[in-house]
Protein backbone atom coordinates (compact mmCIF):
# COMPACT_ATOMS: atom_id res chain seq x y z
CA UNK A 1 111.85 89.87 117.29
CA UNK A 2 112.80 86.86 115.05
CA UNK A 3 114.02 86.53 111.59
CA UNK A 4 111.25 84.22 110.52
CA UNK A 5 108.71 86.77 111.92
CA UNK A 6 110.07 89.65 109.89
CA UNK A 7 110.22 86.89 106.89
CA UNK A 8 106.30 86.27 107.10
CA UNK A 9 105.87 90.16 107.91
CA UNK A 10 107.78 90.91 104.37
CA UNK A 11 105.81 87.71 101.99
CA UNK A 12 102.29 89.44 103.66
CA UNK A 13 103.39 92.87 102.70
CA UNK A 14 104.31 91.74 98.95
CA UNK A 15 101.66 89.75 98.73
CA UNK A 16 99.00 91.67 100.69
CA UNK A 17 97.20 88.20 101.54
CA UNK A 18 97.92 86.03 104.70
CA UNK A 19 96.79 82.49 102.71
CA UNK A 20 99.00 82.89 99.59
CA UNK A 21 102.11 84.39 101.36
CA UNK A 22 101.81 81.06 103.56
CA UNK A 23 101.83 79.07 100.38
CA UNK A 24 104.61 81.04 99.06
CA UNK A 25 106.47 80.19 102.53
CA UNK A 26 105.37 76.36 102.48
CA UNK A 27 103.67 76.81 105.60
CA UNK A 28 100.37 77.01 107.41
CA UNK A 29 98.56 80.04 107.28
CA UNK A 30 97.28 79.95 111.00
CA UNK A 31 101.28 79.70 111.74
CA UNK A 32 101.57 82.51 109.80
CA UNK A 33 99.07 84.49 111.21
CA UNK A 34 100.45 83.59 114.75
CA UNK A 35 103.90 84.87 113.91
CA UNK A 36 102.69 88.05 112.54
CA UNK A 37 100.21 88.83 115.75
CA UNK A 38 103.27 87.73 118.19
CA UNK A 39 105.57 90.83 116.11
CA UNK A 40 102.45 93.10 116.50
CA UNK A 41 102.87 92.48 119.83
CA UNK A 42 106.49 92.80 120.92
CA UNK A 43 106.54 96.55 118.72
CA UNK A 44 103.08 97.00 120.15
CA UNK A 45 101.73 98.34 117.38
CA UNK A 46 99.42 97.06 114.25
CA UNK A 47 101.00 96.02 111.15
CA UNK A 48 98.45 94.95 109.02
CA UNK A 49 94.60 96.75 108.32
CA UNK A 50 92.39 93.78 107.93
CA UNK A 51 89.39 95.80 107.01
CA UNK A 52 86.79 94.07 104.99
CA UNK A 53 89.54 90.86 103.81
CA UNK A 54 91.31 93.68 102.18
CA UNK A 55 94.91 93.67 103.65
CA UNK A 56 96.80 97.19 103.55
CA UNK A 57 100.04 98.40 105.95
CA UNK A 58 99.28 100.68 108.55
CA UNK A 59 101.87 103.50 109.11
CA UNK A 60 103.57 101.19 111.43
CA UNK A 61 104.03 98.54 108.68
CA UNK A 62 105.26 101.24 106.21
CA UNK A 63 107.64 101.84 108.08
CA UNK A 64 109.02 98.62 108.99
CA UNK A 65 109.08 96.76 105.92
CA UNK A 66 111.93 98.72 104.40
CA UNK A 67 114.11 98.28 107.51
CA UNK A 68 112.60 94.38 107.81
CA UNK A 69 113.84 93.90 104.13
CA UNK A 70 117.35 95.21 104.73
CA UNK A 71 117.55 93.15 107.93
CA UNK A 72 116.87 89.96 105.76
CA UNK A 73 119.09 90.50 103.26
CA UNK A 74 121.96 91.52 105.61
CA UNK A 75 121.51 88.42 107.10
CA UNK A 76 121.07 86.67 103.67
CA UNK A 77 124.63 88.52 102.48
CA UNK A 78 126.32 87.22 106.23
CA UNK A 79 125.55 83.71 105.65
CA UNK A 80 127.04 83.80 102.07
CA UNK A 81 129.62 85.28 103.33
CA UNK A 82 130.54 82.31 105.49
CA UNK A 83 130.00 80.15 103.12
CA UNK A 84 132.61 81.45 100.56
CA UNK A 85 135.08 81.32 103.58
CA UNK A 86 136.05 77.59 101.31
CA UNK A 87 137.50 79.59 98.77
CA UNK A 88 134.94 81.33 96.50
CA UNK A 89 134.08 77.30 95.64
CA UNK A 90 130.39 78.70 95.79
CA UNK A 91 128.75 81.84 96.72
CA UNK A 92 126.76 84.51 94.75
CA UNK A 93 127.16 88.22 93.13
CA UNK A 94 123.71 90.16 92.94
CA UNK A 95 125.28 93.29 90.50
CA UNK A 96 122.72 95.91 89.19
CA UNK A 97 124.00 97.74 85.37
CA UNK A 98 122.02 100.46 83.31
CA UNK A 99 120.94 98.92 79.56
CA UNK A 100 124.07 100.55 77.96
CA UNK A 101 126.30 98.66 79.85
CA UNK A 102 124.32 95.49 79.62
CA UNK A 103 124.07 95.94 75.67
CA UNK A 104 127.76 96.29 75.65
CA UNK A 105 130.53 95.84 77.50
CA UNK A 106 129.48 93.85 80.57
CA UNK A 107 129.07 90.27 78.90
CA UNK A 108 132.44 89.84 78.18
CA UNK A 109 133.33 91.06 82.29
CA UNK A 110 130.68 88.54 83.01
CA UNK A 111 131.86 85.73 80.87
CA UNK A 112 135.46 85.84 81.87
CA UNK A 113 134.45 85.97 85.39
CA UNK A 114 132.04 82.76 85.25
CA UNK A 115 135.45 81.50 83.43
CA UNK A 116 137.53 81.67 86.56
CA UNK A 117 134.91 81.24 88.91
CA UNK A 118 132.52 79.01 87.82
CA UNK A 119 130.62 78.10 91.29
CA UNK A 120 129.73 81.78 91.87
CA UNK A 121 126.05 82.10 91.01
CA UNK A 122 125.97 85.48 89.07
CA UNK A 123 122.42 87.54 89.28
CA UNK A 124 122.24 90.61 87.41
CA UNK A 125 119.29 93.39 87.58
CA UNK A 126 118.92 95.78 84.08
CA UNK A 127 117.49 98.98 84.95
CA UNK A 128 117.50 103.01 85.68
CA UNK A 129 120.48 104.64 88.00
CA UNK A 130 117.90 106.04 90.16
CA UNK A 131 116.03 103.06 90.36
CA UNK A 132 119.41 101.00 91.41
CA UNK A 133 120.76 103.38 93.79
CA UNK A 134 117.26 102.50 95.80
CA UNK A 135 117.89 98.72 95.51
CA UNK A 136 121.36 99.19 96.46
CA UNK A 137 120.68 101.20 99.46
CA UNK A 138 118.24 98.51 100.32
CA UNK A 139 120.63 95.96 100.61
CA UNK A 140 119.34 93.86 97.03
CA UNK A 141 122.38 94.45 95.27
CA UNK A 142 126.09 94.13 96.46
CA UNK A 143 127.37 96.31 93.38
CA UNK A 144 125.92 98.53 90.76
CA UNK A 145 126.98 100.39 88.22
CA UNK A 146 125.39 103.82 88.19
CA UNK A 147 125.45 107.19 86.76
CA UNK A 148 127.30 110.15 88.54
CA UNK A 149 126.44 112.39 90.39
CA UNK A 150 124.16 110.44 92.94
CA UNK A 151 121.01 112.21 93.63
CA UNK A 152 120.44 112.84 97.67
CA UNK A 153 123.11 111.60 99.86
CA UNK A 154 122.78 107.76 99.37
CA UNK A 155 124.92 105.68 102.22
CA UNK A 156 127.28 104.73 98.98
CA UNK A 157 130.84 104.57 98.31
CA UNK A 158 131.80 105.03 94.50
CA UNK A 159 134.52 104.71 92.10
CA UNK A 160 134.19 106.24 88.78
CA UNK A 161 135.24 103.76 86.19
CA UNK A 162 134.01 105.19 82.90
CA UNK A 163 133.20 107.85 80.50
CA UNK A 164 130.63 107.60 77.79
CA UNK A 165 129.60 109.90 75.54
CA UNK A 166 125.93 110.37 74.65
CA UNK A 167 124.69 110.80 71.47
CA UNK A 168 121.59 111.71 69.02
CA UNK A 169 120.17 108.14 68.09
CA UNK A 170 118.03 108.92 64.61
CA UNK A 171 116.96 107.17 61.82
CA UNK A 172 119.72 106.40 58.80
CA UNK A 173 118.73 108.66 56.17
CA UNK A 174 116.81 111.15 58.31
CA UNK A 175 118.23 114.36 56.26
CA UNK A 176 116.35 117.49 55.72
CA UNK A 177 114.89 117.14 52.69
CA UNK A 178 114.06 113.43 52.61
CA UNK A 179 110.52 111.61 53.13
CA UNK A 180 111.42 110.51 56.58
CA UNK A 181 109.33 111.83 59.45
CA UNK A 182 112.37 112.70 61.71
CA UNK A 183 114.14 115.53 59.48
CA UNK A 184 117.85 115.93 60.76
CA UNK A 185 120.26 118.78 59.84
CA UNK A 186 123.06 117.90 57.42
CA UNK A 187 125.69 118.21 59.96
CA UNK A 188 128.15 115.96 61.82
CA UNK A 189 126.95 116.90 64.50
CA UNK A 190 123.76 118.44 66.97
CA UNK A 191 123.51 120.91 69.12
CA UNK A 192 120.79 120.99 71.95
CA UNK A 193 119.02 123.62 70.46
CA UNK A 194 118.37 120.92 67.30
CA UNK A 195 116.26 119.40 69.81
CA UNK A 196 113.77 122.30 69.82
CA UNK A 197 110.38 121.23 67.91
CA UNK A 198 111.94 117.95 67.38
CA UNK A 199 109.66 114.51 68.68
CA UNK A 200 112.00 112.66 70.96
CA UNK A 201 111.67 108.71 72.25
CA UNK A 202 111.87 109.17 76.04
CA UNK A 203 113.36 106.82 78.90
CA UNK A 204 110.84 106.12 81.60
CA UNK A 205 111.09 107.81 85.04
CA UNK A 206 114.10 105.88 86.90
CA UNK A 207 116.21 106.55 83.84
CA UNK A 208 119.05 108.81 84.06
CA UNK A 209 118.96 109.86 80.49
CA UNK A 210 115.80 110.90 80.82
CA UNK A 211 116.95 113.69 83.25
CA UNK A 212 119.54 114.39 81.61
CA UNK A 213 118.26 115.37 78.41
CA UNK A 214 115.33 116.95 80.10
CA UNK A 215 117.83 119.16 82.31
CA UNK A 216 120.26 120.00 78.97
CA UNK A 217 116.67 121.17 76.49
CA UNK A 218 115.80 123.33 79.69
CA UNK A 219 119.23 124.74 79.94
CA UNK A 220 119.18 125.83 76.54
CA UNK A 221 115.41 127.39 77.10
CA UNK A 222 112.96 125.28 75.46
CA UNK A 223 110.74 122.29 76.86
CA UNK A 224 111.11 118.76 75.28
CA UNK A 225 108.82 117.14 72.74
CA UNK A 226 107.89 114.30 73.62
CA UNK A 227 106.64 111.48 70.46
CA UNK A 228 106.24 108.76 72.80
CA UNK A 229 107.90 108.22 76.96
CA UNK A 230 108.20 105.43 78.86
CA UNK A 231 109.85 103.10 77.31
CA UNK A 232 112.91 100.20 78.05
CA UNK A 233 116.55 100.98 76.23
CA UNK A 234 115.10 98.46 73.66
CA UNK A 235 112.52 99.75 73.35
CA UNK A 236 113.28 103.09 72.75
CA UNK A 237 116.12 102.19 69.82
CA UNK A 238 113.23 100.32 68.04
CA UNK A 239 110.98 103.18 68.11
CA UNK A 240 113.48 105.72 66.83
CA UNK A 241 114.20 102.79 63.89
CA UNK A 242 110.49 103.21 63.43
CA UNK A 243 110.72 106.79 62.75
CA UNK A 244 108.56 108.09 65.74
CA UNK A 245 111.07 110.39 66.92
CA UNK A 246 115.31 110.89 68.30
CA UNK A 247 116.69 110.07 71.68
CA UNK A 248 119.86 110.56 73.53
CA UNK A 249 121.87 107.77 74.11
CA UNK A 250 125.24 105.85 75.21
CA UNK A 251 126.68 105.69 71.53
CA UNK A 252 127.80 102.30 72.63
CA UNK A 253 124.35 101.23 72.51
CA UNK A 254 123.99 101.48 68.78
CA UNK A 255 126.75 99.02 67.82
CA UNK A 256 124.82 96.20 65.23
CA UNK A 257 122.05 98.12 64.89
CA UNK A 258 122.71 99.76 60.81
CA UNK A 259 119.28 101.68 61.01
CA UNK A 260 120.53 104.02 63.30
CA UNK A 261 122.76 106.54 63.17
CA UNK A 262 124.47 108.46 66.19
CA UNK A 263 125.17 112.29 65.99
CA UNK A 264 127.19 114.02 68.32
CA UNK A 265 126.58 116.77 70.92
CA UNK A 266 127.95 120.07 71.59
CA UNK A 267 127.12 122.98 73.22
CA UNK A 268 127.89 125.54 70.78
CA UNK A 269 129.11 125.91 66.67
CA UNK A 270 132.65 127.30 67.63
CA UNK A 271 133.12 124.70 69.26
CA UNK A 272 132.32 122.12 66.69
CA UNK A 273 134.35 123.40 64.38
CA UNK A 274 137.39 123.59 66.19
CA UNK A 275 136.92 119.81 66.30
CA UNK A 276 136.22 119.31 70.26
CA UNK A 277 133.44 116.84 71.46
CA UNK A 278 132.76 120.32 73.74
CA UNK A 279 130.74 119.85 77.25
CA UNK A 280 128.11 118.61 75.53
CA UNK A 281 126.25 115.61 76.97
CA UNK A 282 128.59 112.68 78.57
CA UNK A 283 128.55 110.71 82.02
CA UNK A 284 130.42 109.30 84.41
CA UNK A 285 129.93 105.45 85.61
CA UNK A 286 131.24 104.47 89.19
CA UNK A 287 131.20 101.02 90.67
CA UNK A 288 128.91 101.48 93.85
CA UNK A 289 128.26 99.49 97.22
CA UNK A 290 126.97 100.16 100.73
CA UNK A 291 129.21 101.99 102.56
CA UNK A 292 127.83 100.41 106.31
CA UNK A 293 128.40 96.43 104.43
CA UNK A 294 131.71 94.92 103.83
CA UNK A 295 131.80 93.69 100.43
CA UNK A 296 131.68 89.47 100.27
CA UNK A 297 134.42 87.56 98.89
CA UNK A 298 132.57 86.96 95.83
CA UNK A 299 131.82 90.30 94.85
CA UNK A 300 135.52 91.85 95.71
CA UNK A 301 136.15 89.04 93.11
CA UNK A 302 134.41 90.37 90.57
CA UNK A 303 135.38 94.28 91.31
CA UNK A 304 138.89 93.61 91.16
CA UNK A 305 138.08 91.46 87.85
CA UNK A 306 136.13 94.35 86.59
CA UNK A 307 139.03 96.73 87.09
CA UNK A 308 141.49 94.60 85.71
CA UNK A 309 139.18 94.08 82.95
CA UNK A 310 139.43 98.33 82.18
CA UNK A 311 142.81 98.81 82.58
CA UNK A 312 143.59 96.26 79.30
CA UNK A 313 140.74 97.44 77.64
CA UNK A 314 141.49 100.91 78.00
CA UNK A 315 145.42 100.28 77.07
CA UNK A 316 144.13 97.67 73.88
CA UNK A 317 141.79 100.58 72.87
CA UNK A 318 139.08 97.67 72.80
CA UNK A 319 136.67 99.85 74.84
CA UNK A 320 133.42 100.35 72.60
CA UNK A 321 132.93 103.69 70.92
CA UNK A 322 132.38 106.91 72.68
CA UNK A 323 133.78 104.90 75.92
CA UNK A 324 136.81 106.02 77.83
CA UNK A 325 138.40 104.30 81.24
CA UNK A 326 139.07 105.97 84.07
CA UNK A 327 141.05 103.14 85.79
CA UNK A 328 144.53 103.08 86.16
CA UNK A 329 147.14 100.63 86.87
């Protein structure tokens, strides 16, 4: 079995057409087509159901192409790794970050890290915990930054770096009594139950958040409202600015946007009133990688940049509201 053949296997799978997956590769499709019969061969097995020029996996393909894309970019990660054996003069850090974290705090970790170590190309994927867990597992991110806990047993070590509460995002102005279509109590602050009846601006699936607030209305016995699902981070704060509904969020999230106002949670009145944020709704975030994959040279880099990053945020108090670290010295 050769690299190149799992290569072709992989561009044919995404693709699900032999011609333009050899154009994609920049080379000839019979080539192509060669390669892929001579791996059908050596596993003995079909990849590929060619029925009708309609090109579809077979059981043996589905189960190869996650293990042939984690082969590739092992390999991919190994020869970086070499590379930045010249001292981190080039190289690459593929990090994956939920929306909050990209909305907030992670451009400046970014920026001073392109600062000291401007050769290192920096790729960074926006999306869901759940959804970068699975790229992480398959080997198409060498960090993330994701919500704890993990869901399943992922092959994943974590550290938890930070704390941040969540809040009710709603309209400015959204008081009962007012001509607003959200009506909010007058209250500093929510508990689930508000929730109840209420039209809320949900995550997509992938999105922790979603779950989360999902899990907490359940909790508390009553089913979620939805006024509209499926949406981006963005997305989401625009639509509450619109007045469609609420959603929980980061509170860091809403920094520069004066439309929106964020309320806390708690769990209970008693608890409110003697002042305490209460369990209500927070999260931990950990800094995750592969367990089974030595971190590169570039991406040790930027962890130990991250954390030193925390610890003088945390001890300036520069952190962004609602957001507490968890690294020490």
């Amino acid at each position: 079995m050769q690299l190149q053949q799992l290569a072709y296997f992989v561009a044919v799978a995404e693709v699900r057409h032999f011609t333009q997956a050899a154009e994609l590769l920049r080379v000839a499709q019979p080539s192509l087509s060669k390669q892929i019969r001579a791996l059908e061969t050596e596993l003995n097995a079909p990849l590929f159901s060619r029925a009708r020029g309609n090109i579809t996996l077979t059981p043996a393909g589905e189960a190869l192409l996650p293990l042939a894309k984690r082969i590739l970019a092992d390999v991919d990660t190994a020869r970086l790794e070499v590379q930045e054996l010249t001292g981190l003069r080039r190289g690459r850090v593929r990090l994956g970050a939920t929306p909050s974290l990209c909305a907030g705090l992670l451009a400046d970790v970014l920026r001073r890290f392109h600062d000291a170590y401007p050769g290192i190309q920096l790729l960074v994927e926006e999306g869901g915990s759940r959804d970068l867990v699975k790229e992480l597992t398959r080997g198409s991110l060498d960090l993330a930054l994701v919500i704890l806990p993990l869901h399943g047993d992922p092959p994943l070590d974590t550290t938890p770096i930070l704390r941040e509460y969540l809040v009710v995002a709603s309209p400015v102005g959204t008081d009962d009594g007012d001509s607003k279509a959200v009506q909010m109590p007058r209250r500093s602050y929510l508990r689930i139950e508000d929730l109840r009846n209420r039209p809320l601006v949900m995550f997509r699936s992938g999105y922790d958040l979603r779950e989360a607030t999902i899990s907490a209305c359940r909790a508390a016995g009553f089913e979620p409202r939805f006024a509209v699902e499926g949406g981006e981070m963005d997305a989401v704060l625009r639509f509450v600015e619109a007045g469609l509904g609420i959603a929980v969020v980061p509170s860091m999230v809403l920094a520069g946007r004066p439309g929106l106002r964020g309320t806390p949670l708690v769990l209970a009145d008693e608890e409110a009133r003697r002042g305490h944020q209460g369990p209500g709704l927070l999260r931990t975030i950990a800094l995750a990688h592969r367990k089974d994959v030595d971190l590169t040279h570039a991406a040790r880099a930027f962890q130990d940049l991250l954390m030193m990053f925390l610890v003088e945020a945390g001890a300036a108090g520069s952190l962004p509201a609602g957001v507490e670290s968890l690294v020490n010295d």
